[in-house]
N, C-alpha and C. Protein backbone atom coordinates (compact mmCIF):
# COMPACT_ATOMS: atom_id res chain seq x y z
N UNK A 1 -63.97 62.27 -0.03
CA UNK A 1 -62.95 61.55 -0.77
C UNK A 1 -63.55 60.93 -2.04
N UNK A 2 -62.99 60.91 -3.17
CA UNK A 2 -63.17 60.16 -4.36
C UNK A 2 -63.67 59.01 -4.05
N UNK A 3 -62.94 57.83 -3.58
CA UNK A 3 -63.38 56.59 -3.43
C UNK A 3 -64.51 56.48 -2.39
N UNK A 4 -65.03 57.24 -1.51
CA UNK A 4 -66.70 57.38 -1.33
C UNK A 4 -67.50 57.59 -2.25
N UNK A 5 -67.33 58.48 -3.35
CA UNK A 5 -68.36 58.89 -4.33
C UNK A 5 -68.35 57.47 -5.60
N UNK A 6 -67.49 56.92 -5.80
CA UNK A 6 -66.95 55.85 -6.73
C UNK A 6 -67.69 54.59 -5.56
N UNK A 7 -67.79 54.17 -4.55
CA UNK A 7 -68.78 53.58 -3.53
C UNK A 7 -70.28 54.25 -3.72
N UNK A 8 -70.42 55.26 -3.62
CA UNK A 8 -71.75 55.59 -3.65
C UNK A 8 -72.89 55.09 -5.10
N UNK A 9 -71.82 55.15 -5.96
CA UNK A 9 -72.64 54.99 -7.43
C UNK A 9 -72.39 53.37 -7.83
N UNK A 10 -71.39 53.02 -6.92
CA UNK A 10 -71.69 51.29 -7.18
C UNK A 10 -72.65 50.86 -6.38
N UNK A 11 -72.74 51.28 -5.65
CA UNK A 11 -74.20 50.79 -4.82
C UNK A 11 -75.08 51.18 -5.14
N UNK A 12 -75.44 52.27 -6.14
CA UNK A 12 -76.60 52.68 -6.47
C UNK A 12 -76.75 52.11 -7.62
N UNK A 13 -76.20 51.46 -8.81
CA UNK A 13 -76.07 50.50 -10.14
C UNK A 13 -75.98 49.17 -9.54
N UNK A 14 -75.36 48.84 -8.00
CA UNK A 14 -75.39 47.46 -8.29
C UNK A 14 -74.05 47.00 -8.99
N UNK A 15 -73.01 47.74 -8.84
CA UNK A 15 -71.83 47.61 -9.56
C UNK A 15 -70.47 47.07 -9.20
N UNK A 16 -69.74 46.83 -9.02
CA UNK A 16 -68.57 46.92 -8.59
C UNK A 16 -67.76 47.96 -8.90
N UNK A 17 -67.23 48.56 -7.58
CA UNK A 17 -65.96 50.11 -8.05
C UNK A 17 -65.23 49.84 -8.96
N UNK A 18 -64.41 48.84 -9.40
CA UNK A 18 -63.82 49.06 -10.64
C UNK A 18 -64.27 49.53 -11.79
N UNK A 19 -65.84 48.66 -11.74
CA UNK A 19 -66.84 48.86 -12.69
C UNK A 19 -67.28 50.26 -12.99
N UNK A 20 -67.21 50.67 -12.26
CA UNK A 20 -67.55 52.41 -12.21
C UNK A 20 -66.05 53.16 -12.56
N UNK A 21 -64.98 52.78 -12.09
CA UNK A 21 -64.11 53.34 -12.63
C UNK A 21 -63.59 53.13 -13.86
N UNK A 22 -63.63 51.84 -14.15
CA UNK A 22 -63.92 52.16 -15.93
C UNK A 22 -64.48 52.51 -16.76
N UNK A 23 -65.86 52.64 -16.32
CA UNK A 23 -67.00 53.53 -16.97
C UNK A 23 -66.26 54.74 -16.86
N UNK A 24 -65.92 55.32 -16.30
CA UNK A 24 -65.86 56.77 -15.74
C UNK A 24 -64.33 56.75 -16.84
N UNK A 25 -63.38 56.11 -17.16
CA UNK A 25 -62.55 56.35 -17.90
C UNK A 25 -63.18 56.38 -19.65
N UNK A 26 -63.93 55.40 -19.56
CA UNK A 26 -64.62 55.48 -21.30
C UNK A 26 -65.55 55.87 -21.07
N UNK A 27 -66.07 56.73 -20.26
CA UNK A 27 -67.22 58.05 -20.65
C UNK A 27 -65.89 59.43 -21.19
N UNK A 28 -65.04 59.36 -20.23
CA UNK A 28 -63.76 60.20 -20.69
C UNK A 28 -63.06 60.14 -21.79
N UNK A 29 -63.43 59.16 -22.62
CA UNK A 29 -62.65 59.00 -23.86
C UNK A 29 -61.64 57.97 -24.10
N UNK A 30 -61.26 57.50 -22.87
CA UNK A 30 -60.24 56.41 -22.47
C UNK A 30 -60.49 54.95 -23.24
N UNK A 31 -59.77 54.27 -24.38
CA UNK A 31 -60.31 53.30 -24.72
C UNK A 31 -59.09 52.55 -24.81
N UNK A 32 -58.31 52.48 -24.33
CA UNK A 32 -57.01 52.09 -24.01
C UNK A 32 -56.69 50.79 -23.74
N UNK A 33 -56.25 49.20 -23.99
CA UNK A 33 -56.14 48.07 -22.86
C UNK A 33 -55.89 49.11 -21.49
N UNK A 34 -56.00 47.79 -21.10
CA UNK A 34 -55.74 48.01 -19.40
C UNK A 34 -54.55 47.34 -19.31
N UNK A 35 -53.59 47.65 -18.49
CA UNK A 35 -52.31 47.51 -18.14
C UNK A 35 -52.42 46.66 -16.77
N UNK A 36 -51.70 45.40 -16.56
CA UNK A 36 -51.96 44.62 -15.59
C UNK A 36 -52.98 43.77 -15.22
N UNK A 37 -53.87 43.59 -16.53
CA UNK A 37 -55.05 42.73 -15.69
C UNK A 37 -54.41 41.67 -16.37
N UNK A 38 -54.19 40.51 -15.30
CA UNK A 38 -53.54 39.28 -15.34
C UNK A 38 -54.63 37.76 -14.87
N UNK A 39 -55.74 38.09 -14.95
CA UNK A 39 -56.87 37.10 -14.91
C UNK A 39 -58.11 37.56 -15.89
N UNK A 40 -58.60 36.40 -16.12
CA UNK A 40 -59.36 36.71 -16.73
C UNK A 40 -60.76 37.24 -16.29
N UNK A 41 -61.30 37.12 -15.14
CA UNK A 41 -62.36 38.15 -14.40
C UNK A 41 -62.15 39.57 -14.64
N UNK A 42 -60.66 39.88 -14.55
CA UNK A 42 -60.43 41.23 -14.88
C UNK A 42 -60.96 41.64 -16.49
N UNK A 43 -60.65 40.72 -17.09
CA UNK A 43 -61.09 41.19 -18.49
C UNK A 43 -62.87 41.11 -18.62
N UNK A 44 -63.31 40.04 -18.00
CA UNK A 44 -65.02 40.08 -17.73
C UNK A 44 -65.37 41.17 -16.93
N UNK A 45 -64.85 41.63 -15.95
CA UNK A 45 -65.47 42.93 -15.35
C UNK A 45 -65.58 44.18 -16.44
N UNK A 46 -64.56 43.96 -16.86
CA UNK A 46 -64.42 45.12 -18.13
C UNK A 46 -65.09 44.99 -19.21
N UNK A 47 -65.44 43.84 -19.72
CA UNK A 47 -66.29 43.67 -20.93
C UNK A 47 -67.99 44.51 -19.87
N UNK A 48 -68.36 43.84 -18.82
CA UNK A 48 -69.56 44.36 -17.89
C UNK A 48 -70.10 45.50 -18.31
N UNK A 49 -68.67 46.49 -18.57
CA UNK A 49 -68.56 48.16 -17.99
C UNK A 49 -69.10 48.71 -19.19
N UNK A 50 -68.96 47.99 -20.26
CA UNK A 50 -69.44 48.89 -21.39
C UNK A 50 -71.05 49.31 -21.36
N UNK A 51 -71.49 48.11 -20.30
CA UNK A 51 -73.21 47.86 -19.95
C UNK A 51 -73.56 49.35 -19.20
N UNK A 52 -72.60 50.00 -18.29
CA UNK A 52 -72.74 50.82 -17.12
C UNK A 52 -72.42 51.97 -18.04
N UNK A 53 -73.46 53.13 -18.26
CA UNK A 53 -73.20 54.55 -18.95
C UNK A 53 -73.38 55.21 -17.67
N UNK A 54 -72.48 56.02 -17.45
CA UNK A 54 -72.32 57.11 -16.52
C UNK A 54 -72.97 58.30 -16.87
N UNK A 55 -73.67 58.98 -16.64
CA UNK A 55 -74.38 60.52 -16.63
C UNK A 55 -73.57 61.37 -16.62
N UNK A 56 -73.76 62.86 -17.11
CA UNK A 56 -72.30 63.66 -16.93
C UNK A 56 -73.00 64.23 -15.57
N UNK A 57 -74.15 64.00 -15.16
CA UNK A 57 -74.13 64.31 -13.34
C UNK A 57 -73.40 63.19 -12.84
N UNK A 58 -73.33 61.81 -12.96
CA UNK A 58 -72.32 61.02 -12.39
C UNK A 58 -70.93 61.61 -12.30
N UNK A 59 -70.62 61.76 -13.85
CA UNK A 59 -68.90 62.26 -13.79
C UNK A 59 -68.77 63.44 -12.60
N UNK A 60 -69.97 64.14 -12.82
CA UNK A 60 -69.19 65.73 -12.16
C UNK A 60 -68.84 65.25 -10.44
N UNK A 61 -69.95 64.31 -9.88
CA UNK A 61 -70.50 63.49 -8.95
C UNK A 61 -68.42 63.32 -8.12
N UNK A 62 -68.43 61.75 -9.67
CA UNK A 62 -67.31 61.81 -9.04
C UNK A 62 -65.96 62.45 -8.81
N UNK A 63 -65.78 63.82 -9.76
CA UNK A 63 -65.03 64.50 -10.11
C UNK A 63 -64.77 65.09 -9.12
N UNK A 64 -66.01 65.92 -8.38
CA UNK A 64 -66.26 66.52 -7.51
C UNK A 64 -64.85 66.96 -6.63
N UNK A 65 -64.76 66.09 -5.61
CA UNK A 65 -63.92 65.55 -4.46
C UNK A 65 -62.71 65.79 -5.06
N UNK A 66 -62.23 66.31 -6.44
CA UNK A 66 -60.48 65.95 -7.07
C UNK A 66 -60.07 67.36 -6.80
N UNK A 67 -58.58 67.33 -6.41
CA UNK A 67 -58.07 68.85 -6.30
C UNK A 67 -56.87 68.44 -7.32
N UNK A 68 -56.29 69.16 -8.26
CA UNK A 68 -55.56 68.98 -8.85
C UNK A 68 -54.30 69.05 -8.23
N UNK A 69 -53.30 68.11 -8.10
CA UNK A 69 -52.08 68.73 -7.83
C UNK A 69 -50.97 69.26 -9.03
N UNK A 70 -49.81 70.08 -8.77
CA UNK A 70 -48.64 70.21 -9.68
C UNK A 70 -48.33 69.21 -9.71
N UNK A 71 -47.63 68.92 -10.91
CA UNK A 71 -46.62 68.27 -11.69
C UNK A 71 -45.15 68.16 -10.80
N UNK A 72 -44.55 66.75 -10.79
CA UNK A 72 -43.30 67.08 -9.94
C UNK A 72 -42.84 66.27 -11.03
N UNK A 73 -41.18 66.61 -10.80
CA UNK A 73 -40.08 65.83 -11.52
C UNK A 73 -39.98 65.96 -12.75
N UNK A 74 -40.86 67.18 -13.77
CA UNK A 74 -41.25 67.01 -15.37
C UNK A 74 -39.52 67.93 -15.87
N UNK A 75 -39.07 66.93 -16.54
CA UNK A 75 -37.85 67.65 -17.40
C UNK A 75 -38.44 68.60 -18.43
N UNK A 76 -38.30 70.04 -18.84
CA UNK A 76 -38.89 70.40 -20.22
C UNK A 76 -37.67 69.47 -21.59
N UNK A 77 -38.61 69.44 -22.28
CA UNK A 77 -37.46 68.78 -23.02
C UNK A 77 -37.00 69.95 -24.26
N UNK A 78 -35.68 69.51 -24.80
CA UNK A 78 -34.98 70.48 -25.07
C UNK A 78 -34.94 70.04 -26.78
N UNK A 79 -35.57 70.98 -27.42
CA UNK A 79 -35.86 70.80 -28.92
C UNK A 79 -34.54 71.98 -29.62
């Protein structure tokens, strides 16, 4: 499962899983706010993450474990 491998590399940094999962979004390109963080620890964990560089053996690491599913419910839209 994903969230074993996202456990495995916080314990090996010393991290917290979020911490790794935001790394793992801005090693991806993701530089986005975050939607819902409503304390401010949330915003200090995240400032943390910029500290934590992921390896692209990390990414593949945690990638690993993902099966893609289809798309449900997508309207095509009509141009």
């Amino acid at each position: 499962m994903i969230i074993e491998h996202v456990n495995d590399l916080a314990e090996k940094y010393g991290v917290s899983m979020s911490e790794v999962a935001l790394a793992w979004h801005y090693k991806k390109g993701v530089t986005a706010p975050i939607v819902g963080a409503t304390k401010v620890s949330h915003f200090d964990q995240a400032v943390k993450t910029v500290d934590l560089e992921l390896t692209d053996e990390n990414v593949k690491y945690l990638e690993e474990p993902y099966v893609p599913h289809a798309l449900v419910g997508l309207i095509p839209h009509a141009y």
